[in-house]
N, C-alpha and C. Protein backbone atom coordinates (compact mmCIF):
# COMPACT_ATOMS: atom_id res chain seq x y z
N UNK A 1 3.28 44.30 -27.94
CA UNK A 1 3.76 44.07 -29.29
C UNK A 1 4.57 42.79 -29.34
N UNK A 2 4.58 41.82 -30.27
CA UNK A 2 5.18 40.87 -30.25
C UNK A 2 5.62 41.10 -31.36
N UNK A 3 7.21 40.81 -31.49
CA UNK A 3 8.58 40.99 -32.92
C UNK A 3 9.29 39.58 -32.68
N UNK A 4 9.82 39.49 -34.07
CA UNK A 4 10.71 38.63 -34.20
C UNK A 4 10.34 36.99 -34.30
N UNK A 5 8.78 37.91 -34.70
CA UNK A 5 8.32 36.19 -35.06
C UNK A 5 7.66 36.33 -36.43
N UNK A 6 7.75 34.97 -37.18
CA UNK A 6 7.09 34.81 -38.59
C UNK A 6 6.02 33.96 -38.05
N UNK A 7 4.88 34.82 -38.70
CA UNK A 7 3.59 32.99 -38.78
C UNK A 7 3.70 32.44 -39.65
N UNK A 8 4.30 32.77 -40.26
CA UNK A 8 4.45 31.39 -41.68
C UNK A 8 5.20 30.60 -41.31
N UNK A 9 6.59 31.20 -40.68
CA UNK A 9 7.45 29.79 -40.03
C UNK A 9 6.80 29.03 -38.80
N UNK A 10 6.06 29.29 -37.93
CA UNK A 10 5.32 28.93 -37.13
C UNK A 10 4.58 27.24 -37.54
N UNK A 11 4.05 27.95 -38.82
CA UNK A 11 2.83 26.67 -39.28
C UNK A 11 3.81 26.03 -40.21
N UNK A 12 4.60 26.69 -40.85
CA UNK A 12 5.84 26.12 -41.86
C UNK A 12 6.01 24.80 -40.88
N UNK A 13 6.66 24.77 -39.53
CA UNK A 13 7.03 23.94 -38.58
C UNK A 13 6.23 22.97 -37.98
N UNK A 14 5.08 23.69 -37.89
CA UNK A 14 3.57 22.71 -37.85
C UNK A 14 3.60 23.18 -36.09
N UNK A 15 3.95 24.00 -35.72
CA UNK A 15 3.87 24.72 -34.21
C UNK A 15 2.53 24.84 -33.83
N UNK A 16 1.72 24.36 -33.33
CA UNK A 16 0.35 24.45 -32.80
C UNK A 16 -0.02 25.41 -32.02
N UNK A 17 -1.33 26.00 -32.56
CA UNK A 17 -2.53 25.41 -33.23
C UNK A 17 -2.50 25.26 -34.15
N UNK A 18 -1.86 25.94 -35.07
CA UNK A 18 -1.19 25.95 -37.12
C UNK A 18 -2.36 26.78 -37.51
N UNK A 19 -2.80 27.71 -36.76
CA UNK A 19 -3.64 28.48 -37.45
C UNK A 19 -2.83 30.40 -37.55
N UNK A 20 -1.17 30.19 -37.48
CA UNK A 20 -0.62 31.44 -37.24
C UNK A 20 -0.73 32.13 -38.43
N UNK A 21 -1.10 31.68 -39.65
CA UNK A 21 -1.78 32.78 -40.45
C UNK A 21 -2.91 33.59 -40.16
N UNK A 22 -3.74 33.42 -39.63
CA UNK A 22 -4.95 34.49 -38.93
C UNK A 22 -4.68 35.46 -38.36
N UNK A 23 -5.68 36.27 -38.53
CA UNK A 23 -5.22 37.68 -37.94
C UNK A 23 -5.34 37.09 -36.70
N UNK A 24 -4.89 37.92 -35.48
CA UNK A 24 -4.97 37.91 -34.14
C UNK A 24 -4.63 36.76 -33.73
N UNK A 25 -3.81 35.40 -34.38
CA UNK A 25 -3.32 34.61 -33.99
C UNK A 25 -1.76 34.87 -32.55
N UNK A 26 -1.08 35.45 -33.13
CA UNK A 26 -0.44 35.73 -31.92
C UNK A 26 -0.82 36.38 -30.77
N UNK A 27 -1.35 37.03 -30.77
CA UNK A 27 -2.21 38.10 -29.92
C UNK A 27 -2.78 36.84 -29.18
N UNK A 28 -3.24 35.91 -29.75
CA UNK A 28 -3.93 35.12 -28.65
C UNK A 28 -3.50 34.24 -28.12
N UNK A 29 -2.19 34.05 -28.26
CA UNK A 29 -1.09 32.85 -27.49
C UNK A 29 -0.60 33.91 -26.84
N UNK A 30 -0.46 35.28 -27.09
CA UNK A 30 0.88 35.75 -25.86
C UNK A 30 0.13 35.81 -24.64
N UNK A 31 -1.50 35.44 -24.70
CA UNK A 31 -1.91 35.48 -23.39
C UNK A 31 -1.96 34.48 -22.36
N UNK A 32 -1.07 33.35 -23.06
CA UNK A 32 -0.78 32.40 -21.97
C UNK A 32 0.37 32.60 -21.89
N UNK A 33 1.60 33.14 -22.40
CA UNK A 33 2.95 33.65 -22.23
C UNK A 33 2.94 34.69 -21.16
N UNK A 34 2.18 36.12 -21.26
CA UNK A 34 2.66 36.97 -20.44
C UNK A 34 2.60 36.33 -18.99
N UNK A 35 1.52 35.82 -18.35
CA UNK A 35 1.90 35.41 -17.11
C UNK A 35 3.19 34.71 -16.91
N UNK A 36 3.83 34.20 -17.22
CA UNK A 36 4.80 33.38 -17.54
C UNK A 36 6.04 34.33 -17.05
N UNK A 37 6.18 35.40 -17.22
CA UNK A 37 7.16 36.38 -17.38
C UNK A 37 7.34 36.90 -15.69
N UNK A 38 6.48 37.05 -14.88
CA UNK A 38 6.69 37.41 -13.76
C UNK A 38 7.44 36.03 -12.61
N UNK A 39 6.73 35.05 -12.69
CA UNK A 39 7.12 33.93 -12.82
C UNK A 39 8.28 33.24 -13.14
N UNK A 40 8.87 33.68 -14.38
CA UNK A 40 10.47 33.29 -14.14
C UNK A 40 11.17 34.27 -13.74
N UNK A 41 10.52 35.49 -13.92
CA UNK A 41 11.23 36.74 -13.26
C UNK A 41 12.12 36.20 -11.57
N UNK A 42 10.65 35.63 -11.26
CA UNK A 42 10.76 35.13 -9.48
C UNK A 42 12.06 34.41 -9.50
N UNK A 43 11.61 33.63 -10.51
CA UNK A 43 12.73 32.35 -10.23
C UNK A 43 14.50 32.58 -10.46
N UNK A 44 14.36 33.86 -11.32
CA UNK A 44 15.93 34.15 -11.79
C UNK A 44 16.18 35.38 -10.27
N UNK A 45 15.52 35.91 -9.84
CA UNK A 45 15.55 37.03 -8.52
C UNK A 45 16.13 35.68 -7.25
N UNK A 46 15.47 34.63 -7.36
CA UNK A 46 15.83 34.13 -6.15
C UNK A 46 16.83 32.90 -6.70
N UNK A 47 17.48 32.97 -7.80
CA UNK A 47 18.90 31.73 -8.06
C UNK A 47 18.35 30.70 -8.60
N UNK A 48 17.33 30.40 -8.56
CA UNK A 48 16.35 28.97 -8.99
C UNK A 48 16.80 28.90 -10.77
N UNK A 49 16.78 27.55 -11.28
CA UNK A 49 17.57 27.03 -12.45
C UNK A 49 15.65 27.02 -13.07
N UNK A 50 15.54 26.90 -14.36
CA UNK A 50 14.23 26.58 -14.95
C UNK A 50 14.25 25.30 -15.80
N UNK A 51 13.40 24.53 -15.60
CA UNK A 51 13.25 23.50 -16.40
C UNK A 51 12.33 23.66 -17.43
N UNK A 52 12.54 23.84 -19.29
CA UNK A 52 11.53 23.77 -19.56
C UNK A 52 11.43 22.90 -20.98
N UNK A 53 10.21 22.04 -21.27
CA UNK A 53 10.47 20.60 -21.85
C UNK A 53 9.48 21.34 -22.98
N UNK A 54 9.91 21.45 -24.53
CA UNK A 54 9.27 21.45 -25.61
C UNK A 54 8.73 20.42 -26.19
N UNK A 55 7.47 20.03 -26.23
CA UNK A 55 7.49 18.72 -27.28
C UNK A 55 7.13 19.09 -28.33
């Protein structure tokens, strides 16, 4: 389940792809997010700082 997000503010912002009005639009970005999650999991378990650059 993904909360606490608007797709209108998404594309409001011009956040890419700008297609977050569609159905199943989120649904199909959290699948490059969830891997992501074990991964910094690692990094906060072993003290490691995260670098991460938005453009």
């Amino acid at each position: 389940m993904i909360r606490d997000v608007d797709p209108e503010q998404l594309t409001a912002v011009r956040i890419y792809p700008l297609f977050w009005d569609e159905a199943g639009a989120l649904e199909w970005v959290r699948g490059w997010f969830d891997p992501l999650v074990p991964f910094f999991g690692a990094a906060a378990r072993a003290g490691e700082a995260m670098l991460v650059w938005l453009d």
